[in-house]
PDB file of N, CA and C in Angstrom:
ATOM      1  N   UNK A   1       0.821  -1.216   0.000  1.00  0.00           N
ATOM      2  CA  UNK A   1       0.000   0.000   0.000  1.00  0.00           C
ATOM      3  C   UNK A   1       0.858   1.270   0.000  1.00  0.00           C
ATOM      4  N   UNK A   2       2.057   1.277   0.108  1.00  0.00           N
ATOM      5  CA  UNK A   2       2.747   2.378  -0.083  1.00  0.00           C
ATOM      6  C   UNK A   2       3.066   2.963   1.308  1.00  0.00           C
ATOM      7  N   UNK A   3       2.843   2.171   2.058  1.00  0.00           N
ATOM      8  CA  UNK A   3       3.189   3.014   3.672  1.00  0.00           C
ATOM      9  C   UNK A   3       4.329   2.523   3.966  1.00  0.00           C
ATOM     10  N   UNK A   4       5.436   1.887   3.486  1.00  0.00           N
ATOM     11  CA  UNK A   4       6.407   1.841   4.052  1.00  0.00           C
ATOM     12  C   UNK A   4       7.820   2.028   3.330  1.00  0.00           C
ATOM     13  N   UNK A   5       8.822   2.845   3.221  1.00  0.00           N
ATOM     14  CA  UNK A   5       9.733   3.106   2.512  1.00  0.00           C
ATOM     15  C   UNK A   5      10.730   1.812   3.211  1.00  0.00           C
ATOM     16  N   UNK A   6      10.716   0.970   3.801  1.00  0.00           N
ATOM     17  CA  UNK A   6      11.623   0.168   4.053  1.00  0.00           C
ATOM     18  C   UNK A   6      10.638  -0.845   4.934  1.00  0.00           C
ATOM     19  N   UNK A   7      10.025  -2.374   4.306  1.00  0.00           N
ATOM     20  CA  UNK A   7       9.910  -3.546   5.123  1.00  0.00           C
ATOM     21  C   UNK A   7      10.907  -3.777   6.368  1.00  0.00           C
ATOM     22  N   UNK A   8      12.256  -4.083   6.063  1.00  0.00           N
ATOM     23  CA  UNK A   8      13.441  -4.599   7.193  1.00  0.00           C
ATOM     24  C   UNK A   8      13.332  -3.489   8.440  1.00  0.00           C
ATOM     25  N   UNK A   9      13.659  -2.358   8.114  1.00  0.00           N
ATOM     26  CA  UNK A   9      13.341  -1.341   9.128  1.00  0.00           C
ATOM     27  C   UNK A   9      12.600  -1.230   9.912  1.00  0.00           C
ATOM     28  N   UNK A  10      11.213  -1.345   9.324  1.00  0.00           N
ATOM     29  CA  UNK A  10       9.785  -1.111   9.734  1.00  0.00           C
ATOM     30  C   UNK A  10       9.622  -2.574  11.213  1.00  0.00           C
ATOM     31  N   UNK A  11       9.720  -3.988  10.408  1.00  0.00           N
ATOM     32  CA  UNK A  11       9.908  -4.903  11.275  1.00  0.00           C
ATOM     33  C   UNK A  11      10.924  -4.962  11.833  1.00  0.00           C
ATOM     34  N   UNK A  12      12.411  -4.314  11.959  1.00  0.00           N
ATOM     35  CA  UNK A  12      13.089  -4.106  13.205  1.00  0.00           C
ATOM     36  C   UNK A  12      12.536  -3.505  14.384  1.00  0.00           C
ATOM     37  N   UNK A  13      11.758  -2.360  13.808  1.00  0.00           N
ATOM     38  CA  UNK A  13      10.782  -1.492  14.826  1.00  0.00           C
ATOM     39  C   UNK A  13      10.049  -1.962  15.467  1.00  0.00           C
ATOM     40  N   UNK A  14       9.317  -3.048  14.915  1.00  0.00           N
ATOM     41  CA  UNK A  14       8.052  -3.969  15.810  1.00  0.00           C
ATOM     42  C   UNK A  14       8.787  -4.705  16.521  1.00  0.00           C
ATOM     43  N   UNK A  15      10.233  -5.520  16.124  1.00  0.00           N
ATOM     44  CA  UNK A  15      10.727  -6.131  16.964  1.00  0.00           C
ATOM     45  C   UNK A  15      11.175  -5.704  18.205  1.00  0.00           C
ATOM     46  N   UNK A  16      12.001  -4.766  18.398  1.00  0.00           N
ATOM     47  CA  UNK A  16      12.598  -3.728  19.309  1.00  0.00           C
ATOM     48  C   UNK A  16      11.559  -3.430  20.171  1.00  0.00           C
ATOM     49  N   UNK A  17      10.495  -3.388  20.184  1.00  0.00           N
ATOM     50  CA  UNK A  17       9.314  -3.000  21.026  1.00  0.00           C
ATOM     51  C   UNK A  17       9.242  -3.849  21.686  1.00  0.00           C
ATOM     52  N   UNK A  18       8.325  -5.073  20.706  1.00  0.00           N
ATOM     53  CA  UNK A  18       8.584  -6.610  21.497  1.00  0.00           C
ATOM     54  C   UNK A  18       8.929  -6.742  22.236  1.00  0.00           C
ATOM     55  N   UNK A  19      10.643  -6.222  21.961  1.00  0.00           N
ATOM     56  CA  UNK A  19      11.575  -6.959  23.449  1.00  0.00           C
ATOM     57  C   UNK A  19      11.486  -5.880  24.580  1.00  0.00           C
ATOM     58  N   UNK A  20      10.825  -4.640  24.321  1.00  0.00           N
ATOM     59  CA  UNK A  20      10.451  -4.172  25.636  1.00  0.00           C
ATOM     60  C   UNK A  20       9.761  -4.843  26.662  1.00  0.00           C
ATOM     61  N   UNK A  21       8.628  -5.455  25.958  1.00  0.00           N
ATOM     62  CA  UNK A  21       7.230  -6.005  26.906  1.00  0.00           C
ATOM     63  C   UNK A  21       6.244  -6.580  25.375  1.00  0.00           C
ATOM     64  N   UNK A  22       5.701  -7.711  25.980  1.00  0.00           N
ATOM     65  CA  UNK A  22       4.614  -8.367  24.925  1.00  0.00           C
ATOM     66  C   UNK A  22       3.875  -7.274  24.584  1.00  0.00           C
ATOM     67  N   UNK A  23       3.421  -7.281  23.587  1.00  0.00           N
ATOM     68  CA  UNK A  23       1.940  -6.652  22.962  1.00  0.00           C
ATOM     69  C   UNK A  23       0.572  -7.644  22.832  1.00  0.00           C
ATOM     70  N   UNK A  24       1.143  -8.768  23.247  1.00  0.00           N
ATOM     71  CA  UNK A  24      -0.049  -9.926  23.627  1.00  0.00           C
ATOM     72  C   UNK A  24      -0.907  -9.041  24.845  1.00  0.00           C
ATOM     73  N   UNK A  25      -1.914  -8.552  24.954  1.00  0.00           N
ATOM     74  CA  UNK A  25      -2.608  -7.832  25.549  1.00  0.00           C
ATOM     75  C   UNK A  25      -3.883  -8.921  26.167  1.00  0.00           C
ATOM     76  N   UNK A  26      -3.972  -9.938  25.989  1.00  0.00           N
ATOM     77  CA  UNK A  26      -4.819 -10.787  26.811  1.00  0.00           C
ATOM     78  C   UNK A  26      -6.382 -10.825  25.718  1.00  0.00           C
ATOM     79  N   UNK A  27      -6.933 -11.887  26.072  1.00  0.00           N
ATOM     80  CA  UNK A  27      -8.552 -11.825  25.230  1.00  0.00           C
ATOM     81  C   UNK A  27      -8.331 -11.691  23.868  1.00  0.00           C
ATOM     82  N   UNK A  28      -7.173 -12.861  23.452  1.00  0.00           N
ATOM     83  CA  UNK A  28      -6.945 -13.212  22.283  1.00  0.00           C
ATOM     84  C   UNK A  28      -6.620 -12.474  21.312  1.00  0.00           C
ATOM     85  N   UNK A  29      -5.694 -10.987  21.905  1.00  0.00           N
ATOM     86  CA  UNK A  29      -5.510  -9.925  21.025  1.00  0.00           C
ATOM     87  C   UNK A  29      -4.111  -9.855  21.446  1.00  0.00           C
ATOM     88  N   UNK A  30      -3.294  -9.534  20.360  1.00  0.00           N
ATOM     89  CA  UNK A  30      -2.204  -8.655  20.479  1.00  0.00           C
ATOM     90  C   UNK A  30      -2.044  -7.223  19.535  1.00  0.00           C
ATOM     91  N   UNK A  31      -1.725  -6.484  19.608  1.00  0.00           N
ATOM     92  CA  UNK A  31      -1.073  -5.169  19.104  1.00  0.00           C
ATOM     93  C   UNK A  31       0.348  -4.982  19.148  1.00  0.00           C
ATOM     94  N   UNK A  32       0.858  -5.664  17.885  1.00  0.00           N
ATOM     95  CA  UNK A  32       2.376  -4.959  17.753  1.00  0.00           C
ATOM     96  C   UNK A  32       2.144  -4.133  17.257  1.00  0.00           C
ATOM     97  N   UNK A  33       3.385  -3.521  17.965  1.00  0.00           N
ATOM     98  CA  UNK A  33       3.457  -1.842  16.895  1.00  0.00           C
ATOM     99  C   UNK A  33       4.715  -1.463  16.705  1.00  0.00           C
ATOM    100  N   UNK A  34       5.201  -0.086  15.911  1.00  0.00           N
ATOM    101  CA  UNK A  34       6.256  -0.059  15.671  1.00  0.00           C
ATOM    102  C   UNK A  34       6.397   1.024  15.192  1.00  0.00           C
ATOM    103  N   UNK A  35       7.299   2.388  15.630  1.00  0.00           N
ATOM    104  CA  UNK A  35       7.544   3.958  15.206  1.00  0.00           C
ATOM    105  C   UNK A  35       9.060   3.729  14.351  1.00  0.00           C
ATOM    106  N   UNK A  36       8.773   4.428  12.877  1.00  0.00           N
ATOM    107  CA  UNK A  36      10.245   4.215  12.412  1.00  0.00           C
ATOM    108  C   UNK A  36       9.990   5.313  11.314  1.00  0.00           C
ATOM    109  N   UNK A  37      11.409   5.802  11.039  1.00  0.00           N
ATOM    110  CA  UNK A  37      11.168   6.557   9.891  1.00  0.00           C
ATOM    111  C   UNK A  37      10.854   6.209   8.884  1.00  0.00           C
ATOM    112  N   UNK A  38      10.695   4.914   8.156  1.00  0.00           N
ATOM    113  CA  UNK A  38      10.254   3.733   7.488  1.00  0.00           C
ATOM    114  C   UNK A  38       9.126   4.226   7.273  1.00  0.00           C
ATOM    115  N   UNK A  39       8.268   4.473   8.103  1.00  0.00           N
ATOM    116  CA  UNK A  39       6.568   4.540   7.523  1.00  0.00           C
ATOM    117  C   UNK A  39       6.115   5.724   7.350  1.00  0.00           C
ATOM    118  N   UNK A  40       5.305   6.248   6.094  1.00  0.00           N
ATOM    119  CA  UNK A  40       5.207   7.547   5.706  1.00  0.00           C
ATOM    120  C   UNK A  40       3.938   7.905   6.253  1.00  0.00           C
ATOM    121  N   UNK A  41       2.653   7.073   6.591  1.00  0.00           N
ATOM    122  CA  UNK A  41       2.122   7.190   7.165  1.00  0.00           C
ATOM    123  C   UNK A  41       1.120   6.647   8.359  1.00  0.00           C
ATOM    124  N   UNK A  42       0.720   7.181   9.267  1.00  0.00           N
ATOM    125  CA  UNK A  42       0.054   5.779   9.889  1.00  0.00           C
ATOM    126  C   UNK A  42      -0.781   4.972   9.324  1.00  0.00           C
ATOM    127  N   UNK A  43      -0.812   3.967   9.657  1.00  0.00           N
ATOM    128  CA  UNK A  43      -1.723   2.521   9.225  1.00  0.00           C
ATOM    129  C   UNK A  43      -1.848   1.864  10.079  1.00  0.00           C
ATOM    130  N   UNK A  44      -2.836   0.733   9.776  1.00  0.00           N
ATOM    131  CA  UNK A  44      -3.532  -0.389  10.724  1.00  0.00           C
ATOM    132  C   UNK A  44      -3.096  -1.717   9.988  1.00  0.00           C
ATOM    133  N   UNK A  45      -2.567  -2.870  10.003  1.00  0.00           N
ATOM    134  CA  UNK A  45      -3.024  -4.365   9.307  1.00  0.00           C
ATOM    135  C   UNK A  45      -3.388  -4.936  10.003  1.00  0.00           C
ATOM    136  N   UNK A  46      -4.304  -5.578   9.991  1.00  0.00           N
ATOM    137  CA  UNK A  46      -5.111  -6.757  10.950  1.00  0.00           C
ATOM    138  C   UNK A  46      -5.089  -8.369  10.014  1.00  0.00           C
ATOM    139  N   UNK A  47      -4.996  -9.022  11.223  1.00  0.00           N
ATOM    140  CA  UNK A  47      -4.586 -10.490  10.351  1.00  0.00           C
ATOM    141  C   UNK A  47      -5.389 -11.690  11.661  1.00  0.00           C
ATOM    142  N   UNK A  48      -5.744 -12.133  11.443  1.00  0.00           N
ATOM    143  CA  UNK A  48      -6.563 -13.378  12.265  1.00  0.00           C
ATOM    144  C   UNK A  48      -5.365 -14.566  12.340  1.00  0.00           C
ATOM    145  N   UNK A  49      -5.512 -15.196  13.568  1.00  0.00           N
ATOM    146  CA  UNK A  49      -5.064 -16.466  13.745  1.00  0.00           C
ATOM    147  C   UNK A  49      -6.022 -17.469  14.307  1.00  0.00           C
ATOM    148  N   UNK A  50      -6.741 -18.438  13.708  1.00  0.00           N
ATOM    149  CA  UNK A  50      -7.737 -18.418  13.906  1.00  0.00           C
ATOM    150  C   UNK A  50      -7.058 -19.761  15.142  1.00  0.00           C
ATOM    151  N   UNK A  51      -6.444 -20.697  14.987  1.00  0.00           N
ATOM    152  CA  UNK A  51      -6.387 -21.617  15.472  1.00  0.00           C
ATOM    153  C   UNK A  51      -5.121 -20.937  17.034  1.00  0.00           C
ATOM    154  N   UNK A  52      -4.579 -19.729  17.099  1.00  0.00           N
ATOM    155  CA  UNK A  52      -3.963 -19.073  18.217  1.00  0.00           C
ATOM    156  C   UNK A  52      -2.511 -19.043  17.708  1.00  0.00           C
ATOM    157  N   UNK A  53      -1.401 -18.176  18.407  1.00  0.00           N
ATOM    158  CA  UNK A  53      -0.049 -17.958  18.324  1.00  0.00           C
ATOM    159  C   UNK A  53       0.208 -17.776  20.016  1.00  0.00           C
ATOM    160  N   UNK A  54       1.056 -18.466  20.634  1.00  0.00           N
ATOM    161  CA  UNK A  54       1.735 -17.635  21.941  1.00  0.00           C
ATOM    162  C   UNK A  54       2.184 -16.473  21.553  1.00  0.00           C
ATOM    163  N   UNK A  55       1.806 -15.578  22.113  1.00  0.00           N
ATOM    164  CA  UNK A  55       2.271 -13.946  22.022  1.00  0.00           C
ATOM    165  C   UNK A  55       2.866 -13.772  23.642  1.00  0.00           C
ATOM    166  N   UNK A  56       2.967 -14.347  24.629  1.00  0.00           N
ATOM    167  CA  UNK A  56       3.494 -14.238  25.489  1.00  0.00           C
ATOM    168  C   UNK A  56       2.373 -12.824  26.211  1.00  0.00           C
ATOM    169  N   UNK A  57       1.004 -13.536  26.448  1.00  0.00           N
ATOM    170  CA  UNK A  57       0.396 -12.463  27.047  1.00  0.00           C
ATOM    171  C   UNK A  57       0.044 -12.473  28.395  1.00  0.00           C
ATOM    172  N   UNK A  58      -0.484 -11.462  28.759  1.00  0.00           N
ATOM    173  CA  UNK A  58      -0.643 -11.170  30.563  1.00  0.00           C
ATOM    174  C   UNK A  58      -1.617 -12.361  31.352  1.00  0.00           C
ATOM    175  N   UNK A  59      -2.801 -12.846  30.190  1.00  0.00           N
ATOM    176  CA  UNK A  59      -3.722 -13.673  30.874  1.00  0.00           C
ATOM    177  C   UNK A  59      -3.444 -15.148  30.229  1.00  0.00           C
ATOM    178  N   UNK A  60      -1.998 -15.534  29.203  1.00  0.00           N
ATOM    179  CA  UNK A  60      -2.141 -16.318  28.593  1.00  0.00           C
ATOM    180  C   UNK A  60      -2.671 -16.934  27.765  1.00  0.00           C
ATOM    181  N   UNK A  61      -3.803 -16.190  26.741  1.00  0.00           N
ATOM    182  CA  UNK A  61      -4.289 -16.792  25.783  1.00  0.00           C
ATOM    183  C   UNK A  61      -3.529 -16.441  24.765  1.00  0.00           C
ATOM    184  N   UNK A  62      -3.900 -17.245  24.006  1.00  0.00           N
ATOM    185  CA  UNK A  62      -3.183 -17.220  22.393  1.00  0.00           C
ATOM    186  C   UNK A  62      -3.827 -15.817  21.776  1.00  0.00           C
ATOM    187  N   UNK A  63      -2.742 -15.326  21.049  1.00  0.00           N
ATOM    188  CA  UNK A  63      -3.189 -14.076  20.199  1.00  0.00           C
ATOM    189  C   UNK A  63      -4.061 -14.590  18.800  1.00  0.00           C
ATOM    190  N   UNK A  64      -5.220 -14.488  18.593  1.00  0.00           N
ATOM    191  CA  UNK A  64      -6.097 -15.030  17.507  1.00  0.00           C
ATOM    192  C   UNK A  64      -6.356 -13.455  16.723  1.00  0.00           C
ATOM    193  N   UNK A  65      -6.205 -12.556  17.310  1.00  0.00           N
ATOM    194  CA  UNK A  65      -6.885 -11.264  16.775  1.00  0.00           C
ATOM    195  C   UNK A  65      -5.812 -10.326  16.408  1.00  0.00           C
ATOM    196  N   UNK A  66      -4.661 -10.147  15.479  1.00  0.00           N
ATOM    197  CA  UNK A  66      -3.609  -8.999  15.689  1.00  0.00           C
ATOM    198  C   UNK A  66      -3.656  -8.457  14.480  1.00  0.00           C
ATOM    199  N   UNK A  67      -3.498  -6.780  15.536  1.00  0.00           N
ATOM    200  CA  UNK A  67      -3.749  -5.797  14.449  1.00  0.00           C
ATOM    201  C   UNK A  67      -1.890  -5.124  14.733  1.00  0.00           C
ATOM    202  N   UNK A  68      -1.532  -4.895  13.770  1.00  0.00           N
ATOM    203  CA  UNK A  68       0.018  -4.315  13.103  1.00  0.00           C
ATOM    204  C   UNK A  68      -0.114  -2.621  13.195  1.00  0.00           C
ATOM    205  N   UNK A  69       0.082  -2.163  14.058  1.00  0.00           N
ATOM    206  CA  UNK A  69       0.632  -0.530  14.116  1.00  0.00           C
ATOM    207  C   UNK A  69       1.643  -0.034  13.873  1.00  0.00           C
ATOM    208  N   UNK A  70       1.777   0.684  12.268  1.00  0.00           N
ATOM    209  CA  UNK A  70       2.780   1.618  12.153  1.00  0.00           C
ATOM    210  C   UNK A  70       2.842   3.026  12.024  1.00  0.00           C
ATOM    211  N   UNK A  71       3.802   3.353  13.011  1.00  0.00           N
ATOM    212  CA  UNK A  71       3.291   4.927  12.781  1.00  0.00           C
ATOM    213  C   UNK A  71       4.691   5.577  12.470  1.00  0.00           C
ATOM    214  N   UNK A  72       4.705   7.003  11.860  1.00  0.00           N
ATOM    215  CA  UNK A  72       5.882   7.464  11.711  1.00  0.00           C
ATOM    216  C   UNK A  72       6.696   8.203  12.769  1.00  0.00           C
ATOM    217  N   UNK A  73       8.169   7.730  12.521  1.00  0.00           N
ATOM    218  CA  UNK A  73       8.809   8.371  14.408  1.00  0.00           C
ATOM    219  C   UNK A  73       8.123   9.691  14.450  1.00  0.00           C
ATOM    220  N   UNK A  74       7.918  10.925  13.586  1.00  0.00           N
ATOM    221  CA  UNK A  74       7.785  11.704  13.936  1.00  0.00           C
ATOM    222  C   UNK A  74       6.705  12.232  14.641  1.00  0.00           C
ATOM    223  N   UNK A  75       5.763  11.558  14.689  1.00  0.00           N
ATOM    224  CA  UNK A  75       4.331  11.772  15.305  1.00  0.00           C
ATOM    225  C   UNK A  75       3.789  10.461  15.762  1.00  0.00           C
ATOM    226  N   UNK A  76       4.752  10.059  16.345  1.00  0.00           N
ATOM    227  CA  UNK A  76       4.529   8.658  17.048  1.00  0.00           C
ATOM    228  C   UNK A  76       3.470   8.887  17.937  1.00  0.00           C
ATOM    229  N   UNK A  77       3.897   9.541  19.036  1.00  0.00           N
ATOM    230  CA  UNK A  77       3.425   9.910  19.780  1.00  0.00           C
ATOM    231  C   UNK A  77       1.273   9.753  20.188  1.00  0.00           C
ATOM    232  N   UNK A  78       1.198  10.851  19.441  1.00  0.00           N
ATOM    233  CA  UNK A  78       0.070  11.103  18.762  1.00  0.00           C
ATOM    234  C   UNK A  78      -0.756  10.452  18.214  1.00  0.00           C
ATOM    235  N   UNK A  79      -0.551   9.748  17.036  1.00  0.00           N
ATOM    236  CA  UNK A  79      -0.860   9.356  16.080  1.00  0.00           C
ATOM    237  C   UNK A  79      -1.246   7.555  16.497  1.00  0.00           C
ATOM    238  N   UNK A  80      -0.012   6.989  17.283  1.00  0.00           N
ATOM    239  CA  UNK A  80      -0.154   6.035  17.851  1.00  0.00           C
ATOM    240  C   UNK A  80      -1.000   5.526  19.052  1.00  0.00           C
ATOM    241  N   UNK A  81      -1.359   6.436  20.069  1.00  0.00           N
ATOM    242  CA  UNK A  81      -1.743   6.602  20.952  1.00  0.00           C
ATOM    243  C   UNK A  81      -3.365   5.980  20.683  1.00  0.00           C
ATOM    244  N   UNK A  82      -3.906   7.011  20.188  1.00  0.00           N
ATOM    245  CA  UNK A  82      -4.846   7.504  19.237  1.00  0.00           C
ATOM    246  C   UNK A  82      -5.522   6.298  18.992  1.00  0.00           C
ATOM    247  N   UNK A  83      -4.838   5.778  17.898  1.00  0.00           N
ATOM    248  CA  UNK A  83      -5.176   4.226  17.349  1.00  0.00           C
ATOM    249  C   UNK A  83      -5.333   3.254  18.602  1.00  0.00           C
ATOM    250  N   UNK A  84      -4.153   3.452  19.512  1.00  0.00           N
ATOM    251  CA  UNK A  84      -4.380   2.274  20.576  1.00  0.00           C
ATOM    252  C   UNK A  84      -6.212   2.664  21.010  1.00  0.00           C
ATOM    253  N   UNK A  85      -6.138   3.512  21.442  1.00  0.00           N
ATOM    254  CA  UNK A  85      -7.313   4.339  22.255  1.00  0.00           C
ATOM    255  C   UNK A  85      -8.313   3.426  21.597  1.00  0.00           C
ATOM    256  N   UNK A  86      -8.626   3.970  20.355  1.00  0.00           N
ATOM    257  CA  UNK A  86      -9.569   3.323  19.347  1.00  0.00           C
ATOM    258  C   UNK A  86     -10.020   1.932  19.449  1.00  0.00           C
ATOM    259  N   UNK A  87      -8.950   1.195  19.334  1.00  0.00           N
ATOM    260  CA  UNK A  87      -9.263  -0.185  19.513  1.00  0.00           C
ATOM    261  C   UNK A  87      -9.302  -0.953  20.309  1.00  0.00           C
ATOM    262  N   UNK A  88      -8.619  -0.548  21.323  1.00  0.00           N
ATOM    263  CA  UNK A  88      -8.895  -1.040  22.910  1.00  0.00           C
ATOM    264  C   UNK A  88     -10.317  -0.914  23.226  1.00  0.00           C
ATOM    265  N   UNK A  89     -10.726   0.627  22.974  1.00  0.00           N
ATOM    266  CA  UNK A  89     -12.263   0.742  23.514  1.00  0.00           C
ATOM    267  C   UNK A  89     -13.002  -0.508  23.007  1.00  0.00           C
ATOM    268  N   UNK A  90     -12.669  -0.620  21.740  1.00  0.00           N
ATOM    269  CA  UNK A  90     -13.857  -1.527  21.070  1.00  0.00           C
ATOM    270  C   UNK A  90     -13.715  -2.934  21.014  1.00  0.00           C
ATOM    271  N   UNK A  91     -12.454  -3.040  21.175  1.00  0.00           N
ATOM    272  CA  UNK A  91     -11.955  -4.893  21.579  1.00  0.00           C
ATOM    273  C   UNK A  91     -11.960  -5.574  23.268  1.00  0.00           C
ATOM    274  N   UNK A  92     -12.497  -4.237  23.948  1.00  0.00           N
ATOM    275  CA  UNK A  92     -13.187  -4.640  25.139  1.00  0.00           C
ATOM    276  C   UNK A  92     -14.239  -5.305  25.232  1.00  0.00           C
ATOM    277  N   UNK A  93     -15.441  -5.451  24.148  1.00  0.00           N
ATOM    278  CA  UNK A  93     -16.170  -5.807  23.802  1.00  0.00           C
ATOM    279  C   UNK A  93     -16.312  -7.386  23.376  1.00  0.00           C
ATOM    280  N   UNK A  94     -16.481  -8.242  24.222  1.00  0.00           N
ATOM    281  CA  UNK A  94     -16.683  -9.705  23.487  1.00  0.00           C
ATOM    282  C   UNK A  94     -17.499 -10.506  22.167  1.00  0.00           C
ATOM    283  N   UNK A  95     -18.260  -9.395  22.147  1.00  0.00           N
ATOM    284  CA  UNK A  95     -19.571  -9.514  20.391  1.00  0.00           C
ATOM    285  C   UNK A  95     -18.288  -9.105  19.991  1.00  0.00           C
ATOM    286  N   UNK A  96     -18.060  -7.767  20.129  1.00  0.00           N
ATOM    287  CA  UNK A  96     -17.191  -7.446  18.929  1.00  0.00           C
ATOM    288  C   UNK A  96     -15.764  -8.476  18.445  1.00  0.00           C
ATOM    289  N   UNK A  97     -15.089  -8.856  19.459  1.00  0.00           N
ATOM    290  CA  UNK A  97     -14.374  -9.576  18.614  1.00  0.00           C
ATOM    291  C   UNK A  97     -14.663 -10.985  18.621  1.00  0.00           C
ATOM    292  N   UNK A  98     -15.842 -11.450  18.812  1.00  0.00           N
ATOM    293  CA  UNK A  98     -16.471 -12.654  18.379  1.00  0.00           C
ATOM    294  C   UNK A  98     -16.381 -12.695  17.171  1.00  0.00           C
ATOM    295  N   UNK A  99     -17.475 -11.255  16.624  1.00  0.00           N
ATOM    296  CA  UNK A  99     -18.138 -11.036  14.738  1.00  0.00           C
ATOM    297  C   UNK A  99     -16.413 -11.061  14.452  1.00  0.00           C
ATOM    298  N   UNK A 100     -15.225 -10.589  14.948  1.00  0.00           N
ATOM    299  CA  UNK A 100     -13.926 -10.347  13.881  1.00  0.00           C
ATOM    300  C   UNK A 100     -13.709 -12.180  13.610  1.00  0.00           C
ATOM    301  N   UNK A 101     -13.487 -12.779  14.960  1.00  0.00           N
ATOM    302  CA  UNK A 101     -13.044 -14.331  14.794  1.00  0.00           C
ATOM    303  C   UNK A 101     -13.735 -14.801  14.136  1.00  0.00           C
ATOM    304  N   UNK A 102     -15.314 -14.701  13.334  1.00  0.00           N
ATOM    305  CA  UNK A 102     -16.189 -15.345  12.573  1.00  0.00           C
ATOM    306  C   UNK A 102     -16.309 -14.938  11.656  1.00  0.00           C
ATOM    307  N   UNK A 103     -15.352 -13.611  10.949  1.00  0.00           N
ATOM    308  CA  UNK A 103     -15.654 -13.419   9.656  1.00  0.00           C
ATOM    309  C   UNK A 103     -15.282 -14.362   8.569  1.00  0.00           C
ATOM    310  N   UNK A 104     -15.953 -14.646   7.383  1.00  0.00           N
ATOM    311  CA  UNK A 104     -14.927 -15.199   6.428  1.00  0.00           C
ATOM    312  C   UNK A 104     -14.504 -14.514   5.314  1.00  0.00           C
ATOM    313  N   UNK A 105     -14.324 -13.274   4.947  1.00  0.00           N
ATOM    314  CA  UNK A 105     -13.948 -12.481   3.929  1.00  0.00           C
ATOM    315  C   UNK A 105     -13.231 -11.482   4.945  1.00  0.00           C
ATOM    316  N   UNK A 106     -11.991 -10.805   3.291  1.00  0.00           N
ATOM    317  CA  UNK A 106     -11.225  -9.439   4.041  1.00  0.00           C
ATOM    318  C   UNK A 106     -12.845  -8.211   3.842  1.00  0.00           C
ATOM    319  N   UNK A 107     -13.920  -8.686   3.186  1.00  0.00           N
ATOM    320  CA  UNK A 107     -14.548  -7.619   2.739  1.00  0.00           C
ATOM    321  C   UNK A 107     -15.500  -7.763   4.206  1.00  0.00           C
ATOM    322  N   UNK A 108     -15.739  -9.012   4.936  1.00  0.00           N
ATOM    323  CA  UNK A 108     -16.355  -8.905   6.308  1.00  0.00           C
ATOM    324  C   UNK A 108     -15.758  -8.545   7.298  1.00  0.00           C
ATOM    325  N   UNK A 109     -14.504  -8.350   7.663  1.00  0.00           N
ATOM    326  CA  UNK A 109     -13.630  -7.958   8.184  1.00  0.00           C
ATOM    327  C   UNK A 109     -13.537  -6.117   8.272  1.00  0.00           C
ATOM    328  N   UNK A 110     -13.552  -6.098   7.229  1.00  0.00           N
ATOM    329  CA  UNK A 110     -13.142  -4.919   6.732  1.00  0.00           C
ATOM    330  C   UNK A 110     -14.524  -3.972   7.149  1.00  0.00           C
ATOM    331  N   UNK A 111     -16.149  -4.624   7.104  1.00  0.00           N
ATOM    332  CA  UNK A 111     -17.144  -4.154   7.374  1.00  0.00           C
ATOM    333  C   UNK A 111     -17.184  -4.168   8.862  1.00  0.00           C
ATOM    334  N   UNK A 112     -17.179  -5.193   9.929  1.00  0.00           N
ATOM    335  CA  UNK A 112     -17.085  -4.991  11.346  1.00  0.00           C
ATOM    336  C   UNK A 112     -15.947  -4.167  11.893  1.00  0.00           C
ATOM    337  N   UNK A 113     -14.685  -3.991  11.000  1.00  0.00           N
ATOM    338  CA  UNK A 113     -13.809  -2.649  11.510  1.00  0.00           C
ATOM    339  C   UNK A 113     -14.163  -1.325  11.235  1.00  0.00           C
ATOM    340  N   UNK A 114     -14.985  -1.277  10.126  1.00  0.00           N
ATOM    341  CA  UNK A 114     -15.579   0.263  10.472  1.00  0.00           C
ATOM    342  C   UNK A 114     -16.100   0.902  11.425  1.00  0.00           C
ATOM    343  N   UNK A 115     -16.697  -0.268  12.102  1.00  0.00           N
ATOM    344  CA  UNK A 115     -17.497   0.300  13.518  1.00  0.00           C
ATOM    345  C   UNK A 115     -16.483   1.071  14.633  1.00  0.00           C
ATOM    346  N   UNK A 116     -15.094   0.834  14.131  1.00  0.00           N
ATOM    347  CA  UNK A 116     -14.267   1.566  14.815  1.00  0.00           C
ATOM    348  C   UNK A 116     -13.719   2.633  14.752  1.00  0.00           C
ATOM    349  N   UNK A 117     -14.092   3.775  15.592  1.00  0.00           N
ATOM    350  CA  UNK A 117     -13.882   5.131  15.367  1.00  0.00           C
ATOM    351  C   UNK A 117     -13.681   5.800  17.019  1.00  0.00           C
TER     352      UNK A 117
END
């Protein structure tokens, strides 16, 4: 999609975080993320695991739900925050990420993430 002037970079960035502290956030979600000059602008990727990944999270479930945060160093800050805010509110919600684990299209997917604002 054009948001990243460098793949290797970009995933050094997610890695480096990582090894701060998991982004396995518990209730079958993780949020990696990652600030680098690499990305021109912020974005979201979301990717399902339907059958689980150890993400090394706080309550121990498998990460089934991960959404990919990149934002640019320069408005990390901000920009990142923001997004967390967003989706935390709404992945508090057990319907809600029920309908994500039961979609079967990127185009159903793509319709139950609008609800996020």
């Amino acid at each position: 999609q054009g948001i990243l002037t460098s793949k290797d970079e970009y995933k050094q960035a997610i890695l480096n975080r990582e090894e701060q502290s998991s982004t396995g956030l518990g209730m079958n979600i993780a949020i990696p993320h990652g600030k680098s000059n690499a990305v021109k602008r912020p974005a979201v990727a979301f990717g399902i695991k339907r059958d689980g990944i150890d993400w090394n999270s706080l309550d121990g479930t498998d990460a089934k739900l991960i959404f990919m945060i990149a934002v640019p160093e320069e408005n990390a800050g901000d920009a990142h925050l923001k997004i967390l805010q967003m989706l935390s509110r709404k992945l508090m919600d057990e319907d809600f990420r029920n309908q994500l684990l039961n979609v079967s299209s990127k185009q159903e997917a793509m319709a139950v993430l609008e609800e996020v604002h």
